[in-house]
C-alpha atoms as a PDB file:
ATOM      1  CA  UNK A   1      65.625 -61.185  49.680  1.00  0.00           C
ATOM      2  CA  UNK A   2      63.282 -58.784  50.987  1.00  0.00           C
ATOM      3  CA  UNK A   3      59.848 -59.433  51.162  1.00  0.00           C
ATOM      4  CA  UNK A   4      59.151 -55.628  50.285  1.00  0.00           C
ATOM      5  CA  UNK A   5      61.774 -55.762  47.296  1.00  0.00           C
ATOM      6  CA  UNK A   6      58.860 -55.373  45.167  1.00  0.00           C
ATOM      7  CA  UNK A   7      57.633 -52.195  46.355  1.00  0.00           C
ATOM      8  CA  UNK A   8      61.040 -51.218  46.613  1.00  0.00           C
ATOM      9  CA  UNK A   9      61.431 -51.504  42.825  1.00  0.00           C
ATOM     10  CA  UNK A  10      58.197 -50.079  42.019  1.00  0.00           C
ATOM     11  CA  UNK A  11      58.561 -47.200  43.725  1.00  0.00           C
ATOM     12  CA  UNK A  12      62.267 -46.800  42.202  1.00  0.00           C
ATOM     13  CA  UNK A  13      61.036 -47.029  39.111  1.00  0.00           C
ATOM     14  CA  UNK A  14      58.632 -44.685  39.596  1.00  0.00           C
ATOM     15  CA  UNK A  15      60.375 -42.119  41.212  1.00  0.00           C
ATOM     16  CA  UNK A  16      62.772 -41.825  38.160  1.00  0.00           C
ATOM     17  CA  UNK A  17      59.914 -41.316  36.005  1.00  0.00           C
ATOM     18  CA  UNK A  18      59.419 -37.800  37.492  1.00  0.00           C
ATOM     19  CA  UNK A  19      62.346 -36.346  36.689  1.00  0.00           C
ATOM     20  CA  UNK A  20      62.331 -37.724  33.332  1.00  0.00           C
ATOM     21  CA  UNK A  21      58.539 -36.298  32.824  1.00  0.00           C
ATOM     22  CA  UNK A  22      59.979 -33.124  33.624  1.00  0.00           C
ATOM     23  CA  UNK A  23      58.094 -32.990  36.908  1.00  0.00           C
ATOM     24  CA  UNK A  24      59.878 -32.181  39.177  1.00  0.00           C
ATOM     25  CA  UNK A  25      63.388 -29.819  39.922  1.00  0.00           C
ATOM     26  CA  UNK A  26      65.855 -30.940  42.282  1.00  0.00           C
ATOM     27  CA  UNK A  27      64.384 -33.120  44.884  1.00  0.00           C
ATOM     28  CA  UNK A  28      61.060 -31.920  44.734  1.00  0.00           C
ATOM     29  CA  UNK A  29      58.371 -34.495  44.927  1.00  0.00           C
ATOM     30  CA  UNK A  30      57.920 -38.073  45.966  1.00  0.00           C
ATOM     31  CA  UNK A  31      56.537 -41.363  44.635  1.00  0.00           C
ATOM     32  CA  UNK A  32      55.160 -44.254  47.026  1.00  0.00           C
ATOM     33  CA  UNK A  33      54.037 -47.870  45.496  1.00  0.00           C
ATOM     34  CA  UNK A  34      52.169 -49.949  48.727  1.00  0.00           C
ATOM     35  CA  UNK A  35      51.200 -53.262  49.499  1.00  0.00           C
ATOM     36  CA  UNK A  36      47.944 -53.906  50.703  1.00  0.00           C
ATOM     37  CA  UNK A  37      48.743 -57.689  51.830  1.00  0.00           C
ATOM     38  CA  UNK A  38      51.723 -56.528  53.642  1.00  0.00           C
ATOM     39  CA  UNK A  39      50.582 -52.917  55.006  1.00  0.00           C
ATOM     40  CA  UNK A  40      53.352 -51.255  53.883  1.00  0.00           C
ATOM     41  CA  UNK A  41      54.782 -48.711  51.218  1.00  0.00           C
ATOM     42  CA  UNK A  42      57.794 -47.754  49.932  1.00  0.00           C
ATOM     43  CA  UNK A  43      58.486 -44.395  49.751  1.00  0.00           C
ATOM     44  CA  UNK A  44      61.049 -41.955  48.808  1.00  0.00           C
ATOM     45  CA  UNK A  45      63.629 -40.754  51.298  1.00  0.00           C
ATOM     46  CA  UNK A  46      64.059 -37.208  51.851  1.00  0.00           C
ATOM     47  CA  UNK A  47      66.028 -35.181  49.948  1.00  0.00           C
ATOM     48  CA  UNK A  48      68.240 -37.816  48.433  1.00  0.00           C
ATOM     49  CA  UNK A  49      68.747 -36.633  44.304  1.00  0.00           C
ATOM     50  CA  UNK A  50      67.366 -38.801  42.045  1.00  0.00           C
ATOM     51  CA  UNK A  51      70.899 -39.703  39.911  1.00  0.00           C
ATOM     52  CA  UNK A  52      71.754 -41.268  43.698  1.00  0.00           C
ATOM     53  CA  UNK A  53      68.525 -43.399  44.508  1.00  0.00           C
ATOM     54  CA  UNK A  54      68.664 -46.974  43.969  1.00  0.00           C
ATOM     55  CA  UNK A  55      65.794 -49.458  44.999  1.00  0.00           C
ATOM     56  CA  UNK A  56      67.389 -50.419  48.719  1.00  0.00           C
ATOM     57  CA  UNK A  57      66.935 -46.936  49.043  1.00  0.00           C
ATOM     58  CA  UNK A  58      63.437 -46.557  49.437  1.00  0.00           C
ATOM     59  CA  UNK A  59      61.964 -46.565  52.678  1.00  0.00           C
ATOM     60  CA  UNK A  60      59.387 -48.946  53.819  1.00  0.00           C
ATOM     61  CA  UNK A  61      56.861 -48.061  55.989  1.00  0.00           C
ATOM     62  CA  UNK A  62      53.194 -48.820  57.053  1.00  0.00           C
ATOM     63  CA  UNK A  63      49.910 -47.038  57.040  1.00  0.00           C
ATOM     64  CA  UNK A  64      50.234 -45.139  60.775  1.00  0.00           C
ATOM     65  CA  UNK A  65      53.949 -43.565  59.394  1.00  0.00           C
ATOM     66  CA  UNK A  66      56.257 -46.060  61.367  1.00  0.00           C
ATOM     67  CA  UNK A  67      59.032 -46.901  59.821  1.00  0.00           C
ATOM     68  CA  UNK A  68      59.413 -50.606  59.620  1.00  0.00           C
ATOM     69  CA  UNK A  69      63.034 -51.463  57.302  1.00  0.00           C
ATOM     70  CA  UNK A  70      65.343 -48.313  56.051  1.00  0.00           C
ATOM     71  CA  UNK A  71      68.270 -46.752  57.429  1.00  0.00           C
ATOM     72  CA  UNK A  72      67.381 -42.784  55.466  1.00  0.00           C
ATOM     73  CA  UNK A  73      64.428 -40.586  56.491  1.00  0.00           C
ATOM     74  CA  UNK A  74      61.380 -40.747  54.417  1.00  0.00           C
ATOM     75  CA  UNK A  75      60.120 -38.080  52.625  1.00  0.00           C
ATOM     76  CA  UNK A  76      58.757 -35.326  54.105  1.00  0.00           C
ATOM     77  CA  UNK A  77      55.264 -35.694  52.937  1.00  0.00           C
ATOM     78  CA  UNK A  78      54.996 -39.763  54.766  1.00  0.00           C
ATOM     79  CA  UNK A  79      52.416 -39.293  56.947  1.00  0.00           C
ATOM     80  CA  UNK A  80      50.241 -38.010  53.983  1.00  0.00           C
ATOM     81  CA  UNK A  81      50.580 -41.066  51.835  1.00  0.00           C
ATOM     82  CA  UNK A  82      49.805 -42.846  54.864  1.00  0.00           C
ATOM     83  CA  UNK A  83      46.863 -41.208  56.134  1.00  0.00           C
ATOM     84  CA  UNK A  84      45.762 -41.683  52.048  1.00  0.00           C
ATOM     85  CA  UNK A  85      46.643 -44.917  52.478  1.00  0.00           C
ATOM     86  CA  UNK A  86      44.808 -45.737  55.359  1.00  0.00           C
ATOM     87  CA  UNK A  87      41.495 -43.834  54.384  1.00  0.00           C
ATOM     88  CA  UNK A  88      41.285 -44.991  50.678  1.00  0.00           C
ATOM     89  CA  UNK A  89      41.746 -48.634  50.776  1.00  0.00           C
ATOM     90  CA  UNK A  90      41.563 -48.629  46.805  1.00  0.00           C
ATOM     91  CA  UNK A  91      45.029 -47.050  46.093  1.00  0.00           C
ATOM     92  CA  UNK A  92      48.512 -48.407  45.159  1.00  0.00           C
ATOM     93  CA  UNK A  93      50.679 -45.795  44.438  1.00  0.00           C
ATOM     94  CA  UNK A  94      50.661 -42.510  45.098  1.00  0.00           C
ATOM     95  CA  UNK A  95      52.344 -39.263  43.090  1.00  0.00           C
ATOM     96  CA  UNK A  96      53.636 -35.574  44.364  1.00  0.00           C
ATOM     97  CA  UNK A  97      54.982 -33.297  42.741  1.00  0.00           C
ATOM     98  CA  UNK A  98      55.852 -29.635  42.676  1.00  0.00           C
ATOM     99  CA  UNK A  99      55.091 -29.357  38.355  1.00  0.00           C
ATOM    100  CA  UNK A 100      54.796 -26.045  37.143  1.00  0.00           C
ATOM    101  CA  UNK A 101      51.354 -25.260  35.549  1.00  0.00           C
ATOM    102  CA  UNK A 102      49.591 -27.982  38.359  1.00  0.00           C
ATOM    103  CA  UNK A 103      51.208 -25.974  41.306  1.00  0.00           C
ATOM    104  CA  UNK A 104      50.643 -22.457  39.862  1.00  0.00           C
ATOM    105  CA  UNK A 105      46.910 -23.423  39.670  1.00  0.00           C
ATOM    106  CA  UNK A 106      47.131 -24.307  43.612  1.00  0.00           C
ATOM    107  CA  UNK A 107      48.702 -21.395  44.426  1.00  0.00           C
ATOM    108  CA  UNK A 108      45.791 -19.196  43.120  1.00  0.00           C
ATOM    109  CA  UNK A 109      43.907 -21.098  45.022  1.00  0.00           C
ATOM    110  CA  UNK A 110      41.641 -22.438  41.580  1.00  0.00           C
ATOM    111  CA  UNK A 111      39.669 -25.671  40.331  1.00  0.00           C
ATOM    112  CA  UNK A 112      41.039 -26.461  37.070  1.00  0.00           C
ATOM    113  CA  UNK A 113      38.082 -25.831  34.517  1.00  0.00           C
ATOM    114  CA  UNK A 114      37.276 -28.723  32.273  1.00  0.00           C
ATOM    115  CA  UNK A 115      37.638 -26.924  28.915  1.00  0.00           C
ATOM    116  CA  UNK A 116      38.635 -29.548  26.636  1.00  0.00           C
ATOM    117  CA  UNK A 117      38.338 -33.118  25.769  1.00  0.00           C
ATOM    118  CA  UNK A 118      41.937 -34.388  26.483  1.00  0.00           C
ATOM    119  CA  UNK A 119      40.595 -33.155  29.758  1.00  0.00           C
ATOM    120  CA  UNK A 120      37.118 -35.496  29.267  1.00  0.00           C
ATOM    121  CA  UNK A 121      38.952 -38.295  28.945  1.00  0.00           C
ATOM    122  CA  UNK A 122      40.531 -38.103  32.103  1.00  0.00           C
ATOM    123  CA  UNK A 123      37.832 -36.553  34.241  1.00  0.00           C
ATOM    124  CA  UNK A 124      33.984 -35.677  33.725  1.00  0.00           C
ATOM    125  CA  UNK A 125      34.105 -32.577  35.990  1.00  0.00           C
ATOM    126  CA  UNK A 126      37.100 -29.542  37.481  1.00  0.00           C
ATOM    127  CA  UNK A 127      40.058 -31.091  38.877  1.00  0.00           C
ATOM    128  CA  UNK A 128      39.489 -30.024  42.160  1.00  0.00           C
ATOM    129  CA  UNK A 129      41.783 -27.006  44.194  1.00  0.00           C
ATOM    130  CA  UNK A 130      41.105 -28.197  48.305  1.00  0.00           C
ATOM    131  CA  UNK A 131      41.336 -24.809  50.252  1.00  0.00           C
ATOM    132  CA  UNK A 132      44.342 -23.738  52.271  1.00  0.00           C
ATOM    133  CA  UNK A 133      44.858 -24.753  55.241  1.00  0.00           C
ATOM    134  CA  UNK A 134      43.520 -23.544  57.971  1.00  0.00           C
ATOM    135  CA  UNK A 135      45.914 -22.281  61.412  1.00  0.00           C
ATOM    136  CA  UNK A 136      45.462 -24.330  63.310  1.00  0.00           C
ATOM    137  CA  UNK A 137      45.718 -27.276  60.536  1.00  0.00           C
ATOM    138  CA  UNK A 138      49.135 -25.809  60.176  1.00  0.00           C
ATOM    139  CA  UNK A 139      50.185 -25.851  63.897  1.00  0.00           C
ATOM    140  CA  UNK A 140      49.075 -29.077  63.935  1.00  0.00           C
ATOM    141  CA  UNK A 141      50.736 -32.413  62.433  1.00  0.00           C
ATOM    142  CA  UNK A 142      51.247 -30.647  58.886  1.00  0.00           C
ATOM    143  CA  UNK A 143      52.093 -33.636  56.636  1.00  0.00           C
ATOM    144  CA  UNK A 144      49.220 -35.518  58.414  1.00  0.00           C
ATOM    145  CA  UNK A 145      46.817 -32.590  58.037  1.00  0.00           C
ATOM    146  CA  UNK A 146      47.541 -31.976  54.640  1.00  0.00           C
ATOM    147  CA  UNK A 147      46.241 -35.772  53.977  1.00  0.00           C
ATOM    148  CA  UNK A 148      42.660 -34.320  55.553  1.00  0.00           C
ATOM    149  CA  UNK A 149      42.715 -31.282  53.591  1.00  0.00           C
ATOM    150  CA  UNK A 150      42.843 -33.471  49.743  1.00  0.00           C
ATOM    151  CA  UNK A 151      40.095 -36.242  51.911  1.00  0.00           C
ATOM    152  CA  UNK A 152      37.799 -33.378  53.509  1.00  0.00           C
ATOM    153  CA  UNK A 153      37.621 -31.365  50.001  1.00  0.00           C
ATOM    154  CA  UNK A 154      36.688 -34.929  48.513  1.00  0.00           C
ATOM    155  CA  UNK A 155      33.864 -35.097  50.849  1.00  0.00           C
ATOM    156  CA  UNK A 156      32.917 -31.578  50.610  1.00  0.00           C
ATOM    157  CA  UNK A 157      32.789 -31.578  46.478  1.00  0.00           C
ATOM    158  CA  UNK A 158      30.826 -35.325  46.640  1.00  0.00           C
ATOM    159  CA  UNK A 159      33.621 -36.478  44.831  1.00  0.00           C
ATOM    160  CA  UNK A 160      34.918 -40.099  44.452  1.00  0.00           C
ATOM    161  CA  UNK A 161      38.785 -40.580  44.973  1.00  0.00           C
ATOM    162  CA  UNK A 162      38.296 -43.794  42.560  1.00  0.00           C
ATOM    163  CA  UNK A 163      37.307 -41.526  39.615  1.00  0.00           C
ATOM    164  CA  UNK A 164      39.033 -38.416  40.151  1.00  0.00           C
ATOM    165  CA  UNK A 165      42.455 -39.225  40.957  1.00  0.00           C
ATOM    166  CA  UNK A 166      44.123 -36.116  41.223  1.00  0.00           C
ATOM    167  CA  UNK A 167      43.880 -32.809  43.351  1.00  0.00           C
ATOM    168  CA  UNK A 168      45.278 -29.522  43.944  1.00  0.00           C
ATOM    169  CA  UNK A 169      46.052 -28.637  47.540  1.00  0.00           C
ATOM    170  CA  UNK A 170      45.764 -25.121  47.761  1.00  0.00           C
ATOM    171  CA  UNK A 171      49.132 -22.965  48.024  1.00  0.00           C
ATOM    172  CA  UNK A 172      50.848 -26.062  47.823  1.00  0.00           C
ATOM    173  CA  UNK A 173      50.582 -28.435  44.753  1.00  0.00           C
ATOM    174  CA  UNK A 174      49.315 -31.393  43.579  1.00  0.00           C
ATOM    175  CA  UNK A 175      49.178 -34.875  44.623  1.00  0.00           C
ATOM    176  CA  UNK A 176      47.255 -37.709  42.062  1.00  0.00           C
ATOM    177  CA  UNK A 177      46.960 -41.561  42.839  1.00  0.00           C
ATOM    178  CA  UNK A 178      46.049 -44.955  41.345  1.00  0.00           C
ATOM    179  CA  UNK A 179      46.117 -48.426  41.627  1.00  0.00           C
ATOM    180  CA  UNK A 180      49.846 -48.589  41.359  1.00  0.00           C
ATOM    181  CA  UNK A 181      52.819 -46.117  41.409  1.00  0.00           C
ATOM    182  CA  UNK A 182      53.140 -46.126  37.592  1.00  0.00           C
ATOM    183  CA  UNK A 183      49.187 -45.065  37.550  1.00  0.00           C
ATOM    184  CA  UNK A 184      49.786 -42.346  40.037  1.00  0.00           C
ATOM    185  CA  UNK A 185      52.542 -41.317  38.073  1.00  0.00           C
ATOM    186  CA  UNK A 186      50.574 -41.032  34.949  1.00  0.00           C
ATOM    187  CA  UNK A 187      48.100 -38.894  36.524  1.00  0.00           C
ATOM    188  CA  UNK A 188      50.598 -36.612  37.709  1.00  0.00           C
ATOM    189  CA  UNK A 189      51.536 -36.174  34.055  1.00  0.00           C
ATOM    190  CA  UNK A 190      48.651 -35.607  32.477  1.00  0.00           C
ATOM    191  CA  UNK A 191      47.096 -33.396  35.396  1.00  0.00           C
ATOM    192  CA  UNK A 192      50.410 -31.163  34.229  1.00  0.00           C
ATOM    193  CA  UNK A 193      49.567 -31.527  31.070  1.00  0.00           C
ATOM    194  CA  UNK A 194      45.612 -30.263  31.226  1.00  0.00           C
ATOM    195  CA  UNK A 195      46.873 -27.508  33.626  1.00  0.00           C
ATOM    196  CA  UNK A 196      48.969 -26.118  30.663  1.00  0.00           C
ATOM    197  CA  UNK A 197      46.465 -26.404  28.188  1.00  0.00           C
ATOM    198  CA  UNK A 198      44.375 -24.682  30.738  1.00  0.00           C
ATOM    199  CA  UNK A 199      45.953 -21.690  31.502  1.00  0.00           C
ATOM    200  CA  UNK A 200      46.887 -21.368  27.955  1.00  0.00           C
ATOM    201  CA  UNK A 201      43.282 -21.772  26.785  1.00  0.00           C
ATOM    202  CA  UNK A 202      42.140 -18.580  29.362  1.00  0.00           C
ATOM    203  CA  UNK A 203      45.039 -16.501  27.669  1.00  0.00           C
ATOM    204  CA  UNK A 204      44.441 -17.280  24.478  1.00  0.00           C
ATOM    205  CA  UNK A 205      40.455 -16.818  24.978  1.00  0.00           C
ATOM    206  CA  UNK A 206      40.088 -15.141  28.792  1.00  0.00           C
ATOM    207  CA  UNK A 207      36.330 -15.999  28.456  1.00  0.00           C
ATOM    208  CA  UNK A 208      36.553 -19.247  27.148  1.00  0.00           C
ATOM    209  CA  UNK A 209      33.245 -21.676  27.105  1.00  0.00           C
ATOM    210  CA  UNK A 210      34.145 -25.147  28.823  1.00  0.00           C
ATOM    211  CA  UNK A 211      33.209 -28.281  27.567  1.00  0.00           C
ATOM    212  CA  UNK A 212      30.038 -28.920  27.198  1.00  0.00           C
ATOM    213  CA  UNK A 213      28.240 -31.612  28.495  1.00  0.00           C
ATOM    214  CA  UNK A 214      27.966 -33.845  25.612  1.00  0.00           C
ATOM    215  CA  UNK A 215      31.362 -34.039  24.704  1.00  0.00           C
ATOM    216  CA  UNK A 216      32.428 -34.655  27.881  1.00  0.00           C
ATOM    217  CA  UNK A 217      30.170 -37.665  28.515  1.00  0.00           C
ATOM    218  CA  UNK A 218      31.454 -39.156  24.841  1.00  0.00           C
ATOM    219  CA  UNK A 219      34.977 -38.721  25.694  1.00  0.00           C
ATOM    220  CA  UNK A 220      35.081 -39.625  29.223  1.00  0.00           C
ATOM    221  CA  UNK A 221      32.784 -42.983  28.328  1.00  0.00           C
ATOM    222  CA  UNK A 222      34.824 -44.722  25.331  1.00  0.00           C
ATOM    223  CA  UNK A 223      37.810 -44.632  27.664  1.00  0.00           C
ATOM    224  CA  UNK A 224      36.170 -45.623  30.942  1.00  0.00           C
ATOM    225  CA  UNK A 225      32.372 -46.699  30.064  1.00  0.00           C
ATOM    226  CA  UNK A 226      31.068 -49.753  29.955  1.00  0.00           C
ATOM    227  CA  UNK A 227      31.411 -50.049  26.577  1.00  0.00           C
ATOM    228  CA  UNK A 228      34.697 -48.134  26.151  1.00  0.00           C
ATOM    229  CA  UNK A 229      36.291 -49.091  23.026  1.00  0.00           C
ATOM    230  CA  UNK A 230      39.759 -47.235  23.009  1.00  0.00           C
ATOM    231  CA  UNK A 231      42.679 -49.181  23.102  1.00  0.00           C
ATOM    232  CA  UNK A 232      43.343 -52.991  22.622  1.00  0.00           C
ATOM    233  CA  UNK A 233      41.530 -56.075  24.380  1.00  0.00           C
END
């Protein structure tokens, strides 16, 4: 037995969530589930369909993209899991996908206004849109640059990657995160979610008021304050 078998399944499990979600078409997107004890992830491999992944089939490998146990390629997007990874020591899991409303709010290059409360109970401000990446970003290590584009629009916004655990990468699409892969998955469905509601709510009403302030603080605290009372004990 494998001492990553864990992650394995984890990310497995995870992985088959997205298609399921309705997240992702064909191959598109990737789910990764680490170990911080072992400094390692599993991670999808690249372009393998979903119907033909099993848990031996996810790649392992550690925070500076080597691979340590796998015979297939990891996805595409490895080195920016790992450069998340490395930077963000309080993750588990990370989530990309390619879903529809998310990714057509990247593309025009847009912050996702907070407008309603489903919304507040996720986040207390936009869901942030990092810019597109620069030329020479692009000529560059791509996969590992695009892991400084989501950190360096973090930093620019003053934002906190433990409380705002999803992002837009401009032209591209988003990535979310969380303590494990089945919280990073999570996010990714529910940052889909508020991106529909979103775009609906500015065609619907094209100058429609956001949140305000109030409501956002209520909603946002009973789920995450310190004394949040929704759910069970």
């Amino acid at each position: 037995m494998s001492k990553y078998e864990h992650i394995q399944q984890a990310a497995y499990e995870a992985n088959m969530q997205l298609p399921k979600l309705g997240l992702v078409l064909f191959t598109f997107g990737n789910v990764s589930a680490a170990d911080r004890s072992l400094g390692a992830f599993a991670i999808k491999p690249s372009g393998v369909p979903y119907d033909e992944l099993s848990p031996a089939k996810m790649v392992i490998v550690d925070f500076e993209s080597n691979i340590v146990e796998g015979t297939l390629r990891p996805s595409s997007d490895t080195k920016t899991h790992a450069l998340l990874y490395k930077h963000w020591e309080n993750i588990g899991g990370i989530s990309h996908t390619h879903s529809m409303y998310a990714t057509a709010w990247a593309q025009a290059q847009r912050d996702i206004p907070i407008y309603g409360t489903t919304h507040a109970d996720h986040n207390t401000v936009d869901i942030p849109c990092a810019s597109p990446m620069s030329d020479e970003m692009i000529g560059g290590d791509y996969e590992y640059e695009t892991g400084f584009q989501i950190i360096n629009c973090f930093k620019e916004k003053n934002l906190s990657y433990e409380e705002i655990q999803m992002i837009l990468v401009g032209n591209h699409a988003p990535f979310t995160w969380g303590k494990n892969a089945e919280k990073a998955v999570y996010n990714s469905a529910v940052l889909e979610n508020i991106a529909q509601m979103a775009y609906l709510t500015e065609h619907i009403k094209a100058d429609a008021l956001r949140l305000k302030d109030a409501l956002i603080k209520k909603h946002y605290e009973r789920k995450h304050g310190p004394d949040s009372y929704y759910g069970q004990d």
